[in-house]
N, C-alpha and C. Protein backbone atom coordinates (compact mmCIF):
# COMPACT_ATOMS: atom_id res chain seq x y z
N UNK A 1 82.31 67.93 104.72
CA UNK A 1 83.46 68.26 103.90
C UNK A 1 83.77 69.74 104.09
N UNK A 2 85.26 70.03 104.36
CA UNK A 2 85.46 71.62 104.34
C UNK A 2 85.57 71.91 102.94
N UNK A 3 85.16 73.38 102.96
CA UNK A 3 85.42 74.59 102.07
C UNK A 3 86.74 75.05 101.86
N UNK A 4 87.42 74.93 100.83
CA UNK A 4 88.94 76.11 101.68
C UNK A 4 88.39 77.44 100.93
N UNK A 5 88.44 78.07 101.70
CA UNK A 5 88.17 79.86 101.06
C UNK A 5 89.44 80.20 100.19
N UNK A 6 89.39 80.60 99.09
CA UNK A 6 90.11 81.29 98.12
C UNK A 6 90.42 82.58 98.44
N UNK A 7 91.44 83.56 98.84
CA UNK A 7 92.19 85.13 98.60
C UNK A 7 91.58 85.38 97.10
N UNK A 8 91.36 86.33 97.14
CA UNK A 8 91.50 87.47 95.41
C UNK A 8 92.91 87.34 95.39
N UNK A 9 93.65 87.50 96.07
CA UNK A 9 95.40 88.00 95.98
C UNK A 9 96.27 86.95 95.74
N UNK A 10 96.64 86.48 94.50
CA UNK A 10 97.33 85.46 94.71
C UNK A 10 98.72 86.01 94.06
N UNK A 11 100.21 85.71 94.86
CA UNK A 11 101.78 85.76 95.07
C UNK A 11 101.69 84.87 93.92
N UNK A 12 102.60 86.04 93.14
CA UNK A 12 103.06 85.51 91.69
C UNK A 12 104.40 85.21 91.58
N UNK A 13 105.42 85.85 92.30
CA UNK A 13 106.80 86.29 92.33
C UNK A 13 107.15 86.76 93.28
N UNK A 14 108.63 86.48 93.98
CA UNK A 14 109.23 84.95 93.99
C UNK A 14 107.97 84.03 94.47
N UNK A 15 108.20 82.95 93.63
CA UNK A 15 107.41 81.73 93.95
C UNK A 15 107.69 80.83 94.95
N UNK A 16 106.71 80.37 95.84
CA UNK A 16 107.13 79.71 96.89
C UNK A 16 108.31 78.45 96.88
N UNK A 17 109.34 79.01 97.71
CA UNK A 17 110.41 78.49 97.93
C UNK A 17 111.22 78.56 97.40
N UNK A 18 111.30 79.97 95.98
CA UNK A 18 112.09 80.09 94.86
C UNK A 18 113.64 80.61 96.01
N UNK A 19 114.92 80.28 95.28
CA UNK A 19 116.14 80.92 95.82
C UNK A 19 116.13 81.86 94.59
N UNK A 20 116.76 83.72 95.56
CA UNK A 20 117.08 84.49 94.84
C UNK A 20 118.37 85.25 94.92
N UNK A 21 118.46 85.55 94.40
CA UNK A 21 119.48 87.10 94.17
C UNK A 21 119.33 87.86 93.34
N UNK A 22 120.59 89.24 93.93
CA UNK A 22 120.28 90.20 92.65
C UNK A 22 119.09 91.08 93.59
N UNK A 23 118.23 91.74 93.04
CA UNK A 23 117.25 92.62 93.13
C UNK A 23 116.04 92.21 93.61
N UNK A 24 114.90 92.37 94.25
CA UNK A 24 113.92 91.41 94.82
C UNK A 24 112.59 92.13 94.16
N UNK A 25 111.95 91.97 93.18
CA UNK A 25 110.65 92.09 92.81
C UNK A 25 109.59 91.50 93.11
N UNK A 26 108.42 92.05 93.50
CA UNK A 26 107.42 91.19 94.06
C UNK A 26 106.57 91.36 93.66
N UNK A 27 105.59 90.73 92.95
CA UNK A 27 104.79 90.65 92.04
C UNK A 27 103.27 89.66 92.43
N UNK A 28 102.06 90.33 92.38
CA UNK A 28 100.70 89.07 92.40
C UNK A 28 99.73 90.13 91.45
N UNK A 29 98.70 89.16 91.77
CA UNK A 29 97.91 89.26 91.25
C UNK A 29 96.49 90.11 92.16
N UNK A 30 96.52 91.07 91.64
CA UNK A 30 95.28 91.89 92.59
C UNK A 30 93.96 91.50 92.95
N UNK A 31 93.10 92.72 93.25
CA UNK A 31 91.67 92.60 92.94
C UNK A 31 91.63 94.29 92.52
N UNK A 32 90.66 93.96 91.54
CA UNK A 32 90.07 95.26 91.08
C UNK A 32 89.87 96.38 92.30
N UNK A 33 89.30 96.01 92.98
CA UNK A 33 88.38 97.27 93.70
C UNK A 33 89.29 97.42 94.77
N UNK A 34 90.68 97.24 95.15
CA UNK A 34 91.17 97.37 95.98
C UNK A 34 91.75 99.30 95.52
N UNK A 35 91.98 99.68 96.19
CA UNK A 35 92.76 101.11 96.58
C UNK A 35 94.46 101.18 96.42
N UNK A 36 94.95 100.39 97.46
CA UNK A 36 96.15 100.07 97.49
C UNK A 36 96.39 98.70 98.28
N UNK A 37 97.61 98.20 98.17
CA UNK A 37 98.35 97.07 98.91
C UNK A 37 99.48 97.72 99.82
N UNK A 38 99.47 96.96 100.70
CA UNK A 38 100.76 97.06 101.94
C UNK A 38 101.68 95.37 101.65
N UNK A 39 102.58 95.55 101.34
CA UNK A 39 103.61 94.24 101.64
C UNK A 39 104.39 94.50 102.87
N UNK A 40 104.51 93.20 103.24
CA UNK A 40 105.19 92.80 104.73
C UNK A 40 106.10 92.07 104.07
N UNK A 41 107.16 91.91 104.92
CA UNK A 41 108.21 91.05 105.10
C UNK A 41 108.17 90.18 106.06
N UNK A 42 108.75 88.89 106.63
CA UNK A 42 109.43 88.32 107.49
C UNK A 42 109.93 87.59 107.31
N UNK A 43 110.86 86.80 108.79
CA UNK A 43 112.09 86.74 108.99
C UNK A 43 111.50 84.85 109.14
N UNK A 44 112.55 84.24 109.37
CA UNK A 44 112.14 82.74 109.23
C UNK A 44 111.34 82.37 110.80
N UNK A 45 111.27 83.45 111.45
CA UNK A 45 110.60 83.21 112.79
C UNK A 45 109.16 83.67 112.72
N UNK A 46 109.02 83.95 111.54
CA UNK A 46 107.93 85.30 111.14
C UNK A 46 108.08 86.49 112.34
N UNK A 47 108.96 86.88 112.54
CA UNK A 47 109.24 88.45 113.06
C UNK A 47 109.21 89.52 111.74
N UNK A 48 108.79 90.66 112.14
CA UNK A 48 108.36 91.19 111.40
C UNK A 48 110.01 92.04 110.45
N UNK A 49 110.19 91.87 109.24
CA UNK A 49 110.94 92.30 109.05
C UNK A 49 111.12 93.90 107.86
N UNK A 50 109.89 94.03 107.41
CA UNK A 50 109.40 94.97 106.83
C UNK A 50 108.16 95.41 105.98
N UNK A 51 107.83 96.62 106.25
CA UNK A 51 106.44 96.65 105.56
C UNK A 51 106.59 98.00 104.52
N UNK A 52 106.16 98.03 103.51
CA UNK A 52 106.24 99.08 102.52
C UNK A 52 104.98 100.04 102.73
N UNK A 53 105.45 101.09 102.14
CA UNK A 53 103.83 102.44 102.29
C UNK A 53 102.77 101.74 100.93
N UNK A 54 102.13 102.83 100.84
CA UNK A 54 101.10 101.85 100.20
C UNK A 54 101.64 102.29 98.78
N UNK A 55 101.09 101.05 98.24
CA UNK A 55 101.26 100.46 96.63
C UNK A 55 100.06 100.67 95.96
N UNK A 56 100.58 101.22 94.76
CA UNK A 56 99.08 101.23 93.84
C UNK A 56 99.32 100.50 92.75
N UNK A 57 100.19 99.71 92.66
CA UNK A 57 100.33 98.78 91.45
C UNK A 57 100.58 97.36 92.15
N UNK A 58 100.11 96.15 91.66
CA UNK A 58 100.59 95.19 92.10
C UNK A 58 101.89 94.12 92.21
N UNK A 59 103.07 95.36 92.28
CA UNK A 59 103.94 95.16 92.57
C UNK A 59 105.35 95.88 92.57
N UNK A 60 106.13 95.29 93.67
CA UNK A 60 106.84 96.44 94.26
C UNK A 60 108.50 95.68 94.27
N UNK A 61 109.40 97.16 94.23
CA UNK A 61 110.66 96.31 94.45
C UNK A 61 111.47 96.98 95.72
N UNK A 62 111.74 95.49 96.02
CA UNK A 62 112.39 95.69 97.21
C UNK A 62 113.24 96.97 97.17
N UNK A 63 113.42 97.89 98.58
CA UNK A 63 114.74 99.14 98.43
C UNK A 63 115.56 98.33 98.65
N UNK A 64 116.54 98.64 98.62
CA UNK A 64 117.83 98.47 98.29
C UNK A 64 118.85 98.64 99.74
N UNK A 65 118.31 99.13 100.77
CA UNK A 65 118.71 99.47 101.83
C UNK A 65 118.28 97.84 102.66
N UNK A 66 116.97 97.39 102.25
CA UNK A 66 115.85 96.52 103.02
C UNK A 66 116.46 94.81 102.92
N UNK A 67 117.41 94.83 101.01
CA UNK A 67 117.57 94.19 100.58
C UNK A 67 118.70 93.09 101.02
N UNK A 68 119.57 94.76 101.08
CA UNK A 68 120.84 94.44 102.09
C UNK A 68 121.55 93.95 103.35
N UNK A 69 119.66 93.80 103.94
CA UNK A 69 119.74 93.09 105.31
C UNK A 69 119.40 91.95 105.13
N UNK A 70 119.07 91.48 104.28
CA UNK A 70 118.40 90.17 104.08
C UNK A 70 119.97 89.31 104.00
N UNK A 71 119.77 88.07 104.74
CA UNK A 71 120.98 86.99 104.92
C UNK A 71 121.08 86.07 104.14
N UNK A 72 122.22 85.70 103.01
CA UNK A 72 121.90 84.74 101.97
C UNK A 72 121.75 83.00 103.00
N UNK A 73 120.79 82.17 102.71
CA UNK A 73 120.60 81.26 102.95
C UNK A 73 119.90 80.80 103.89
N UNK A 74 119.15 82.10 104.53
CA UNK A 74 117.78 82.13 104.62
C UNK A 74 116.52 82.45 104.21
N UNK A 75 115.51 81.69 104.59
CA UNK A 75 114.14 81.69 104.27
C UNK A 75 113.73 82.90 104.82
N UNK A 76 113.02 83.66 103.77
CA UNK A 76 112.13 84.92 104.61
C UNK A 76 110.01 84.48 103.74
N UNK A 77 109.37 85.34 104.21
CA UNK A 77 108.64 84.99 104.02
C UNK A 77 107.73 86.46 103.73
N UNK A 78 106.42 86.50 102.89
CA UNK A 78 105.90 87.51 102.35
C UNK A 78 104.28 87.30 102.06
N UNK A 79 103.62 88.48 102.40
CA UNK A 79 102.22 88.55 102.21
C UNK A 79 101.93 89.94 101.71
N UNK A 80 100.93 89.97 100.98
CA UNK A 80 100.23 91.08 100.76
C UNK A 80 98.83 91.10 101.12
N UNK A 81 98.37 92.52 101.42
CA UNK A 81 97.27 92.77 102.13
C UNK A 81 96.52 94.19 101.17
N UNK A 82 95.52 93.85 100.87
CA UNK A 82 94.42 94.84 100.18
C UNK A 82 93.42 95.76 101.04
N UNK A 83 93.64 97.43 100.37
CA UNK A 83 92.82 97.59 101.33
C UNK A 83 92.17 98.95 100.23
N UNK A 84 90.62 98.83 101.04
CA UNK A 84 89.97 99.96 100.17
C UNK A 84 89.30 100.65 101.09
N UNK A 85 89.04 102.44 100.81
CA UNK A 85 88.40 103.23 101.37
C UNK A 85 89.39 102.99 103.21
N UNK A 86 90.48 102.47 103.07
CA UNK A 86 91.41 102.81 104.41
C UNK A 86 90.76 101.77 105.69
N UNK A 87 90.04 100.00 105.15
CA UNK A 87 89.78 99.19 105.41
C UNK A 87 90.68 98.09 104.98
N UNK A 88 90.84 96.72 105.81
CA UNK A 88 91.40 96.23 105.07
C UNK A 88 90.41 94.99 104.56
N UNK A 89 91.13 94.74 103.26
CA UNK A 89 89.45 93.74 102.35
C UNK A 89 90.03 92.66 101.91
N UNK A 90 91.18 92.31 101.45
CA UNK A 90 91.56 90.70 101.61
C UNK A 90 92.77 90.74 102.13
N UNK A 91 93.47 89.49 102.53
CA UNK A 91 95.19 89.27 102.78
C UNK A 91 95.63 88.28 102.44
N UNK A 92 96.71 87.99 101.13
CA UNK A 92 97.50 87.02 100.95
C UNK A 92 97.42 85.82 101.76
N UNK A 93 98.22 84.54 101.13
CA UNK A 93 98.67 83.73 102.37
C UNK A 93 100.12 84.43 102.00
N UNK A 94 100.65 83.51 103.15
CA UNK A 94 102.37 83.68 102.80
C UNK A 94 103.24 82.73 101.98
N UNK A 95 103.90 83.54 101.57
CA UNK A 95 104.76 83.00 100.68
C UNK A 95 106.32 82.81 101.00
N UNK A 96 106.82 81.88 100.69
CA UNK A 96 108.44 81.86 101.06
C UNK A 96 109.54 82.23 100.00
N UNK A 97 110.64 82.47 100.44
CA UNK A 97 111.50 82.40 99.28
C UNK A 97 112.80 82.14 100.19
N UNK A 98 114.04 81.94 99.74
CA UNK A 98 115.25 81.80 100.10
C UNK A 98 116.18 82.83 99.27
N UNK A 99 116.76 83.60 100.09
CA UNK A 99 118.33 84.60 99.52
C UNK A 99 119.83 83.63 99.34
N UNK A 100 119.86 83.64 98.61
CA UNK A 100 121.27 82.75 97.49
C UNK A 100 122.25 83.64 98.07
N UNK A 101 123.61 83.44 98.20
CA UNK A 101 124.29 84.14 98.34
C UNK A 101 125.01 84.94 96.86
């Protein structure tokens, strides 16, 4: 029988497959001993479509510049990645969402 291994990091917001608009907040759930988080973006090809500097809170809002490229009525997709002492120590799975027009 497999194991599935559990993340510390679990994507709280947008919820997988949620449609949005408006402003993009992104929100999970940490681990203590982490330092900071890096969020990624991508594109429905998973090409890379953006990554933020580091985060010390577990959660970040989209700029507004980043937001504006995003295409209503596609799927993009999102992970976060933990890292301490400038290692990295867990990584999200990914998460989806869809832009509403």
């Amino acid at each position: 029988m497999r194991q599935r291994l559990e993340t510390g990091l679990v994507l709280l917001s947008p919820k997988v497959g949620q449609s949005l608009s408006g402003p993009l907040v992104f929100r999970w759930r940490g681990r203590q001993a982490s330092e900071y988080y890096v969020l990624e973006l991508f594109d429905d090809a998973l090409l890379p479509v953006w990554a933020s500097d580091r985060i010390r809170k577990p959660q970040v809002l989209l700029p507004v510049e980043i937001r504006s490229t995003l295409q209503p009525g596609r799927s993009y997709f999102w992970m976060v990645t933990a890292f301490s002492q400038g290692a990295k120590t867990d990584e999200s799975p990914l998460g989806r969402f869809v832009i509403r027009d």
